[in-house]
PDB file of N, CA and C in Angstrom:
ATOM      1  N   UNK A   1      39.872 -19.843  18.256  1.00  0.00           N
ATOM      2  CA  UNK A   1      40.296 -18.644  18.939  1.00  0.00           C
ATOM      3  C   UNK A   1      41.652 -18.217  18.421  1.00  0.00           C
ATOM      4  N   UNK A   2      41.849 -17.292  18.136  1.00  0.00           N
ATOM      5  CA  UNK A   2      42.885 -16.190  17.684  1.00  0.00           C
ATOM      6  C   UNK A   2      43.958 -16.293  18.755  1.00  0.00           C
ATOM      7  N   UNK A   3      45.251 -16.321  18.980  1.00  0.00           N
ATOM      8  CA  UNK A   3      46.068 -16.155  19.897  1.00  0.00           C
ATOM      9  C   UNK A   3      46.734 -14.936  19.965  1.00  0.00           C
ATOM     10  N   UNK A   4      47.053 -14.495  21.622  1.00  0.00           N
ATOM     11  CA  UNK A   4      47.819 -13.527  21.752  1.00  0.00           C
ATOM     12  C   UNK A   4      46.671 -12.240  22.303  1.00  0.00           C
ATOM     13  N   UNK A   5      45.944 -12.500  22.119  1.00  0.00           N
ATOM     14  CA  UNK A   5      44.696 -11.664  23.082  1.00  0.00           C
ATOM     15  C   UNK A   5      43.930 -10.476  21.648  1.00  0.00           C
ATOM     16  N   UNK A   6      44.787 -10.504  20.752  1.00  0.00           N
ATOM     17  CA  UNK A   6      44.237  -9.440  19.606  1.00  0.00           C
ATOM     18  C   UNK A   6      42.865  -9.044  18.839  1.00  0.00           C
ATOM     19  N   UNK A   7      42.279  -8.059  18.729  1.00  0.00           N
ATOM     20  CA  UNK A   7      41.239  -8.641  17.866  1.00  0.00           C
ATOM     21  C   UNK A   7      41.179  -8.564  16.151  1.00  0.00           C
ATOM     22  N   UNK A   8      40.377  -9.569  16.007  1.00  0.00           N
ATOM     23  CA  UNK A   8      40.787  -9.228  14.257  1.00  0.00           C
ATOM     24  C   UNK A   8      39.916  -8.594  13.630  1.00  0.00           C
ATOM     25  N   UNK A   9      38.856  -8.021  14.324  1.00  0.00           N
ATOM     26  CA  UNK A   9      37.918  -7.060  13.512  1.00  0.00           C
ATOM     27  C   UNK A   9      38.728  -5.713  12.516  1.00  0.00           C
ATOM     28  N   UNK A  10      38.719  -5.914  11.224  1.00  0.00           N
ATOM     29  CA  UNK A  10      39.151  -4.456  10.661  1.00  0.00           C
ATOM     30  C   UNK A  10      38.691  -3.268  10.034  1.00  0.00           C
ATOM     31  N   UNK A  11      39.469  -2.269  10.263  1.00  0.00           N
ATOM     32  CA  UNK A  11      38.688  -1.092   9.675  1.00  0.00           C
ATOM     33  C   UNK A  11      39.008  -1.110   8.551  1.00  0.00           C
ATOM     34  N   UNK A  12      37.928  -0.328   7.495  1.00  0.00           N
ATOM     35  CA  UNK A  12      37.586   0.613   6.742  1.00  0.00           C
ATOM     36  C   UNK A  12      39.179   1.755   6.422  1.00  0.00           C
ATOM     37  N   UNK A  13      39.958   1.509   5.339  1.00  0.00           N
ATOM     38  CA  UNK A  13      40.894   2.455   5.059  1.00  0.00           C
ATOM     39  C   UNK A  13      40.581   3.882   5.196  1.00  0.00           C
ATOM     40  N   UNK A  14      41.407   4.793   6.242  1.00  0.00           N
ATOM     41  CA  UNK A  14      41.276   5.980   6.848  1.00  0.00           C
ATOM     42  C   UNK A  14      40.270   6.018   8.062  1.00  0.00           C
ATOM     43  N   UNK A  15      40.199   4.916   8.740  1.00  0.00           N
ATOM     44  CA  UNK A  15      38.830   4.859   9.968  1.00  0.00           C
ATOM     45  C   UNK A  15      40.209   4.591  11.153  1.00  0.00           C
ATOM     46  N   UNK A  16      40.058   5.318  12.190  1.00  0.00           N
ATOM     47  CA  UNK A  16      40.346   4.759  13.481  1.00  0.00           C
ATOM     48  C   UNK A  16      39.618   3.923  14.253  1.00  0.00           C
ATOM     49  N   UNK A  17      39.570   3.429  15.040  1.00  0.00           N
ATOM     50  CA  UNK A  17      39.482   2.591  16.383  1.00  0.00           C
ATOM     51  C   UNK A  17      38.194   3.937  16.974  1.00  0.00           C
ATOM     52  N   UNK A  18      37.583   3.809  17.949  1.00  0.00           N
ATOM     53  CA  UNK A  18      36.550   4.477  18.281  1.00  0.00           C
ATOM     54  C   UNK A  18      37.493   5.117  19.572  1.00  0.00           C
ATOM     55  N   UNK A  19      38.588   4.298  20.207  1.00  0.00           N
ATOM     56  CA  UNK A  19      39.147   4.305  21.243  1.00  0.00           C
ATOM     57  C   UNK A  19      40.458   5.388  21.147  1.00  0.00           C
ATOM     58  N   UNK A  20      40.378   5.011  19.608  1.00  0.00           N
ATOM     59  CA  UNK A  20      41.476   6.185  19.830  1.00  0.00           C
ATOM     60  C   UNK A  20      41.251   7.935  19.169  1.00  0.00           C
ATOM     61  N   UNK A  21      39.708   7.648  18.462  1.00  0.00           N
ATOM     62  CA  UNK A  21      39.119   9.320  18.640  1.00  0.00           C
ATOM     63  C   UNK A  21      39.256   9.852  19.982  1.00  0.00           C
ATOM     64  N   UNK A  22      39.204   9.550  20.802  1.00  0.00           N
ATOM     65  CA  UNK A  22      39.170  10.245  22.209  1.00  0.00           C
ATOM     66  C   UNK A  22      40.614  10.567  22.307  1.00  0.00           C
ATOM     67  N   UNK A  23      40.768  11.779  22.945  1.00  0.00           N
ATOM     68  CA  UNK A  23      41.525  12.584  23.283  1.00  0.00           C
ATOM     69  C   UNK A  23      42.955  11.917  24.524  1.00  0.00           C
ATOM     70  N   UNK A  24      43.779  12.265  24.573  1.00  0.00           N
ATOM     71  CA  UNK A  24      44.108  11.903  25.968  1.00  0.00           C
ATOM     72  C   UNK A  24      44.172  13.020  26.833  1.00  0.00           C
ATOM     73  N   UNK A  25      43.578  12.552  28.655  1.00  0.00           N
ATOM     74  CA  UNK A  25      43.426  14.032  29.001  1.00  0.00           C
ATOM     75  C   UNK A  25      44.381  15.226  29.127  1.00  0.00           C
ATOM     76  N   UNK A  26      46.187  14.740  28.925  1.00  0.00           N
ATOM     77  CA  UNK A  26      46.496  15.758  28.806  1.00  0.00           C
ATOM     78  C   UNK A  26      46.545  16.320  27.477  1.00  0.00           C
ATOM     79  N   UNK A  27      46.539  15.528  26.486  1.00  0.00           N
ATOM     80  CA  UNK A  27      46.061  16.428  25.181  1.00  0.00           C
ATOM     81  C   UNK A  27      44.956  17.530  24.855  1.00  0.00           C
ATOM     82  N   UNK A  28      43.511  16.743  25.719  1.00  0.00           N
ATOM     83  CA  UNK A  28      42.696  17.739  25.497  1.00  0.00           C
ATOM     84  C   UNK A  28      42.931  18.853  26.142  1.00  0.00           C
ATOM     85  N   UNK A  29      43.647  18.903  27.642  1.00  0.00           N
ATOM     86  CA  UNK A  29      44.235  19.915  28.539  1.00  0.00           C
ATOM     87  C   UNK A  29      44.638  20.908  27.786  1.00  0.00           C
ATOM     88  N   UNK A  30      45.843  20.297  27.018  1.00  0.00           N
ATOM     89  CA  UNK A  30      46.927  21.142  25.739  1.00  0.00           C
ATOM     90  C   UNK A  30      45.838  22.117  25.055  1.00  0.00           C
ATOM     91  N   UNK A  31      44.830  21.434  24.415  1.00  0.00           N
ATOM     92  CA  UNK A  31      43.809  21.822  23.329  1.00  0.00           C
ATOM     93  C   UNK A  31      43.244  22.865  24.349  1.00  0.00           C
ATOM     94  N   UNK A  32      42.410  22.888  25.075  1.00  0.00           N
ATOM     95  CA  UNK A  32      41.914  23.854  26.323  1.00  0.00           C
ATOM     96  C   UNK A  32      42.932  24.999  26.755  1.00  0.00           C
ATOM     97  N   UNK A  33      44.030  24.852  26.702  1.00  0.00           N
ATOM     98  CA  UNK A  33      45.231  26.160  27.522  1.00  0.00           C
ATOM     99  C   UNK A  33      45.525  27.071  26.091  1.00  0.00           C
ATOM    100  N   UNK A  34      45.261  26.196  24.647  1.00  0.00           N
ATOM    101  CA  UNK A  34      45.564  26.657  23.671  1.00  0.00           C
ATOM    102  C   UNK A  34      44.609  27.753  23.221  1.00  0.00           C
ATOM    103  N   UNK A  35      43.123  26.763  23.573  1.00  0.00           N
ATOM    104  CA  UNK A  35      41.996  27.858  23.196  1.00  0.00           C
ATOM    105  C   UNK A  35      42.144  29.112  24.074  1.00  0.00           C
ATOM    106  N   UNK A  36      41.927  29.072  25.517  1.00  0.00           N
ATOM    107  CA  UNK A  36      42.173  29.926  26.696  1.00  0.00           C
ATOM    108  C   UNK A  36      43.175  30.842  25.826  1.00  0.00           C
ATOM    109  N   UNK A  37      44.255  30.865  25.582  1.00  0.00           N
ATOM    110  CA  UNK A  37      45.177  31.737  25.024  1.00  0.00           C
ATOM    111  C   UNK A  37      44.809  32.629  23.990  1.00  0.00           C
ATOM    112  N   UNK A  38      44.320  32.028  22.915  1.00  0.00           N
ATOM    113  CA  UNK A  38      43.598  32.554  21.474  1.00  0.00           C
ATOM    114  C   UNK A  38      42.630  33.652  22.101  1.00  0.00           C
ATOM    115  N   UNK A  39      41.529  33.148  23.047  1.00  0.00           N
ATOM    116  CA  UNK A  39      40.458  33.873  23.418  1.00  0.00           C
ATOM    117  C   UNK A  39      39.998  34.696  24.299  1.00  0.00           C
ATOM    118  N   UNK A  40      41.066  34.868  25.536  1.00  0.00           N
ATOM    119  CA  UNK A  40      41.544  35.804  26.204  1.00  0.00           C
ATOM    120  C   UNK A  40      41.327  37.011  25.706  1.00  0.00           C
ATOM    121  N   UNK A  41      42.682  37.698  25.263  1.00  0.00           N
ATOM    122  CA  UNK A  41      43.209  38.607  24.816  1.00  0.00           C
ATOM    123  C   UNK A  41      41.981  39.536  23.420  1.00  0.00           C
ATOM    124  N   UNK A  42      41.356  38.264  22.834  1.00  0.00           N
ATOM    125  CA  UNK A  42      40.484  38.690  21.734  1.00  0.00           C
ATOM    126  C   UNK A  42      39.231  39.101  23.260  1.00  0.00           C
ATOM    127  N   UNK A  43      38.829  38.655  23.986  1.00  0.00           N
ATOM    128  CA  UNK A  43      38.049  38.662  24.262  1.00  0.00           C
ATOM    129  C   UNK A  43      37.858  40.456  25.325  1.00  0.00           C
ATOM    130  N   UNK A  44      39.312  40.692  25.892  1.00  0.00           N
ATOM    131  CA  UNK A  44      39.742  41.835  26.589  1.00  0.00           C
ATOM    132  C   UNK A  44      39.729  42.954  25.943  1.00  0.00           C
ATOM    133  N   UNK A  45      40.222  42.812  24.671  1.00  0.00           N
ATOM    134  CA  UNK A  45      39.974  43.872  23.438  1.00  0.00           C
ATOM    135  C   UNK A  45      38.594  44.283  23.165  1.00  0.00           C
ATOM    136  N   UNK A  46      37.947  43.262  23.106  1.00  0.00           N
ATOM    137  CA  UNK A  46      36.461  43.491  22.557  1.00  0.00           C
ATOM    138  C   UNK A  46      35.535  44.415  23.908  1.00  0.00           C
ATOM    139  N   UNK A  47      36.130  43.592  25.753  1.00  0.00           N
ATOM    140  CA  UNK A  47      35.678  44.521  26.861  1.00  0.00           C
ATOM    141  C   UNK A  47      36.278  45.924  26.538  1.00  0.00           C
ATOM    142  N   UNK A  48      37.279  46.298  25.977  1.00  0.00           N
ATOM    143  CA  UNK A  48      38.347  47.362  26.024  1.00  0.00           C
ATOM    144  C   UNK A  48      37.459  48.500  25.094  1.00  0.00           C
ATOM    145  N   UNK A  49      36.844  47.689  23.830  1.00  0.00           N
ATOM    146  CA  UNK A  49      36.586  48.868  22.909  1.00  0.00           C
ATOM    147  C   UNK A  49      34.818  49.047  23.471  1.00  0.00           C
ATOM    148  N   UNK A  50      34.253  48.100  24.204  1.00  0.00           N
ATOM    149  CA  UNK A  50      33.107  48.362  24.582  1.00  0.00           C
ATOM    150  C   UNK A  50      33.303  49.569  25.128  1.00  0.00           C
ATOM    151  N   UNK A  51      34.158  49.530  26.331  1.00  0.00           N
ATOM    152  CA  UNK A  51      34.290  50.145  27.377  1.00  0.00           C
ATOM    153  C   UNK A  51      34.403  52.061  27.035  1.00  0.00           C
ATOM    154  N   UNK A  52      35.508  51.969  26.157  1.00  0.00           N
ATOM    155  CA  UNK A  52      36.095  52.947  25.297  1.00  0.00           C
ATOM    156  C   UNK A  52      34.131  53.592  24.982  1.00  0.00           C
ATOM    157  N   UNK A  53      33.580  52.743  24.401  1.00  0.00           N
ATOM    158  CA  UNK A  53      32.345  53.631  23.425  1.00  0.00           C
ATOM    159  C   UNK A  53      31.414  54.157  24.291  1.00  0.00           C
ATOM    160  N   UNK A  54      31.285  53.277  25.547  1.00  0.00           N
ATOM    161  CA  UNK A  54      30.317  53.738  27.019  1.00  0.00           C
ATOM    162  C   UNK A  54      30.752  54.861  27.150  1.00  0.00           C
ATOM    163  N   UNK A  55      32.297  55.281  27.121  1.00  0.00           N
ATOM    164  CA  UNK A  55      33.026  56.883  28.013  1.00  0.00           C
ATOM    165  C   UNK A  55      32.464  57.639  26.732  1.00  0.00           C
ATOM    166  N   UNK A  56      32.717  57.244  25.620  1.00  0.00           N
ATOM    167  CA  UNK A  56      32.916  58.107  24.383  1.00  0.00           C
ATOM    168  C   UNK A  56      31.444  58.630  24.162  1.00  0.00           C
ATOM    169  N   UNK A  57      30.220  57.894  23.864  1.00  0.00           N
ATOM    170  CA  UNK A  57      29.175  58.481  24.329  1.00  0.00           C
ATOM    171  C   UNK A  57      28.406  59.346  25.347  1.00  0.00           C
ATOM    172  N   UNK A  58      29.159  58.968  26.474  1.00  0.00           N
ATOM    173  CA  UNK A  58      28.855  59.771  27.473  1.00  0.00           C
ATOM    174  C   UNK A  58      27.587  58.922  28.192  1.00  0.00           C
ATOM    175  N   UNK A  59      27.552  57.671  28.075  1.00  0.00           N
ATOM    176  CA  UNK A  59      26.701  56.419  28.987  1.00  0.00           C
ATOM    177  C   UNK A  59      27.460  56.438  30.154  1.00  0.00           C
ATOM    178  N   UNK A  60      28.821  56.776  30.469  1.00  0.00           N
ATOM    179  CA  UNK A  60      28.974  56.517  31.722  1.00  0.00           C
ATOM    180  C   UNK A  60      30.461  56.179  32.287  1.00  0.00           C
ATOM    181  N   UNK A  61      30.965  57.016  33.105  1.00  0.00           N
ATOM    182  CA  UNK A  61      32.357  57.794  33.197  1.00  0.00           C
ATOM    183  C   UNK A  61      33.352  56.775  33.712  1.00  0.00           C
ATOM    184  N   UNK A  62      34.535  57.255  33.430  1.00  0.00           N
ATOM    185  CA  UNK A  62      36.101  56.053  33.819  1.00  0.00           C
ATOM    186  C   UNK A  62      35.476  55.821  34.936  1.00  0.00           C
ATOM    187  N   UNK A  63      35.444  56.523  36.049  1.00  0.00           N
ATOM    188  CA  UNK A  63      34.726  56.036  37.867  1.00  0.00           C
ATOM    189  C   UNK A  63      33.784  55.229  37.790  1.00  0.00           C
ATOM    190  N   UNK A  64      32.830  55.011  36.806  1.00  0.00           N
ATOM    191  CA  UNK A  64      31.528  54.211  37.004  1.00  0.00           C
ATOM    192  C   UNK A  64      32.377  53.451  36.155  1.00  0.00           C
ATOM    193  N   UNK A  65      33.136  52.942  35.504  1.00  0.00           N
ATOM    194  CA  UNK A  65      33.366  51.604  35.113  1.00  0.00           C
ATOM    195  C   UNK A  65      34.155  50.940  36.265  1.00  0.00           C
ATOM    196  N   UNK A  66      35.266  51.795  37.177  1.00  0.00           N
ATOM    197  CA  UNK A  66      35.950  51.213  37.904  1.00  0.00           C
ATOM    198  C   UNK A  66      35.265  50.822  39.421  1.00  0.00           C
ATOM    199  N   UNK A  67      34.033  51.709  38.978  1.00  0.00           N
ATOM    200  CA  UNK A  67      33.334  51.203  40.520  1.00  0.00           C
ATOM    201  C   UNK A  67      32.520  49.626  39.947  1.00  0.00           C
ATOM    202  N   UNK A  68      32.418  49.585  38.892  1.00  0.00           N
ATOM    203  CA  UNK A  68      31.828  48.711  38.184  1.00  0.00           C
ATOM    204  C   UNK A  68      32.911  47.300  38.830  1.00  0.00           C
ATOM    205  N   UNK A  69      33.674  47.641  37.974  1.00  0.00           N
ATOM    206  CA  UNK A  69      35.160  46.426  37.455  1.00  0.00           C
ATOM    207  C   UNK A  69      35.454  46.035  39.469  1.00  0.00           C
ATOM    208  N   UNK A  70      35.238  47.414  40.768  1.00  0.00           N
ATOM    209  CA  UNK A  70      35.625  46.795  41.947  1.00  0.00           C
ATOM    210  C   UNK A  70      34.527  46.447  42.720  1.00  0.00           C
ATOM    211  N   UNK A  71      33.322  46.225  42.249  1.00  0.00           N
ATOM    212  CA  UNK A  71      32.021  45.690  42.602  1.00  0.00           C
ATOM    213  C   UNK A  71      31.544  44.268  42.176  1.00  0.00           C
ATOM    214  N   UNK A  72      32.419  43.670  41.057  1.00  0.00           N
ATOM    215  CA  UNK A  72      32.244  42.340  40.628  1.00  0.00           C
ATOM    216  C   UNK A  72      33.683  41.750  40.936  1.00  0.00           C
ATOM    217  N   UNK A  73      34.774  42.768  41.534  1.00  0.00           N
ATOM    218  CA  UNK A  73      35.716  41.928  42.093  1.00  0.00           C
ATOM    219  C   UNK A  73      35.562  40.926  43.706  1.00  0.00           C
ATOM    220  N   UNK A  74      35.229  42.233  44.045  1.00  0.00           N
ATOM    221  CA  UNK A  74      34.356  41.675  45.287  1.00  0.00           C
ATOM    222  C   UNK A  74      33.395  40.966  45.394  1.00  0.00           C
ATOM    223  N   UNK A  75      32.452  40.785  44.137  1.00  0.00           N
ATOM    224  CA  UNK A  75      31.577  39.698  44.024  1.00  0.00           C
ATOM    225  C   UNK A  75      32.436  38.341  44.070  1.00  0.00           C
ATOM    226  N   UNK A  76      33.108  38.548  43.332  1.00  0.00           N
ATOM    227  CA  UNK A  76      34.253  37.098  42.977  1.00  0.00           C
ATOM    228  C   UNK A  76      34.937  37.105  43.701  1.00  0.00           C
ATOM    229  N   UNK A  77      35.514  37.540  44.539  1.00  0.00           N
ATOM    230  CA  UNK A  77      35.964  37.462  45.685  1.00  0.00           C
ATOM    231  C   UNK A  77      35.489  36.572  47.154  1.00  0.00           C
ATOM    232  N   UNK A  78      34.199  36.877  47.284  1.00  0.00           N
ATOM    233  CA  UNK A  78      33.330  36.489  48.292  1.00  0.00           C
ATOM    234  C   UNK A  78      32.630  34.825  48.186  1.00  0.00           C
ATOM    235  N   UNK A  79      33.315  34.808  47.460  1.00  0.00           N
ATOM    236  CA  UNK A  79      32.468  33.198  46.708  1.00  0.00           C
ATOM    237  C   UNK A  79      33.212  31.849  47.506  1.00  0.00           C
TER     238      UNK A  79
END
């Protein structure tokens, strides 16, 4: 027996530990608030220019989006 509690199994040059691929949870947290940030804003733009082409066609007026936008607030709201 080996002393000192260690193990001597070794890796493969450039291999981690299996234990230490995993994340720690506030790292992955970090990684998650980071994505959230990136994809937001891309994602508001993309509602923004939809929105823009519905009026611009004439599918359906600033009031019907905002009755829209305060009909799923209140959905989310009620939950």
């Amino acid at each position: 027996m080996s002393g000192g509690g260690r193990s001597t199994r070794r890796l493969r040059p450039g291999r981690k530990a299996a234990s230490s691929k995993r994340l720690q949870p506030h790292s992955r947290l970090a990684e998650l608030a980071e994505a959230q940030e990136i994809l937001l804003p891309e994602l508001a733009a993309r509602i923004a220019a939809i929105e823009h082409l519905l009026i611009e066609k004439g599918f359906c007026s600033h009031d019907d989006l905002k009755q829209a936008r305060t009909f799923v607030d209140t959905r989310r709201d009620s939950r």
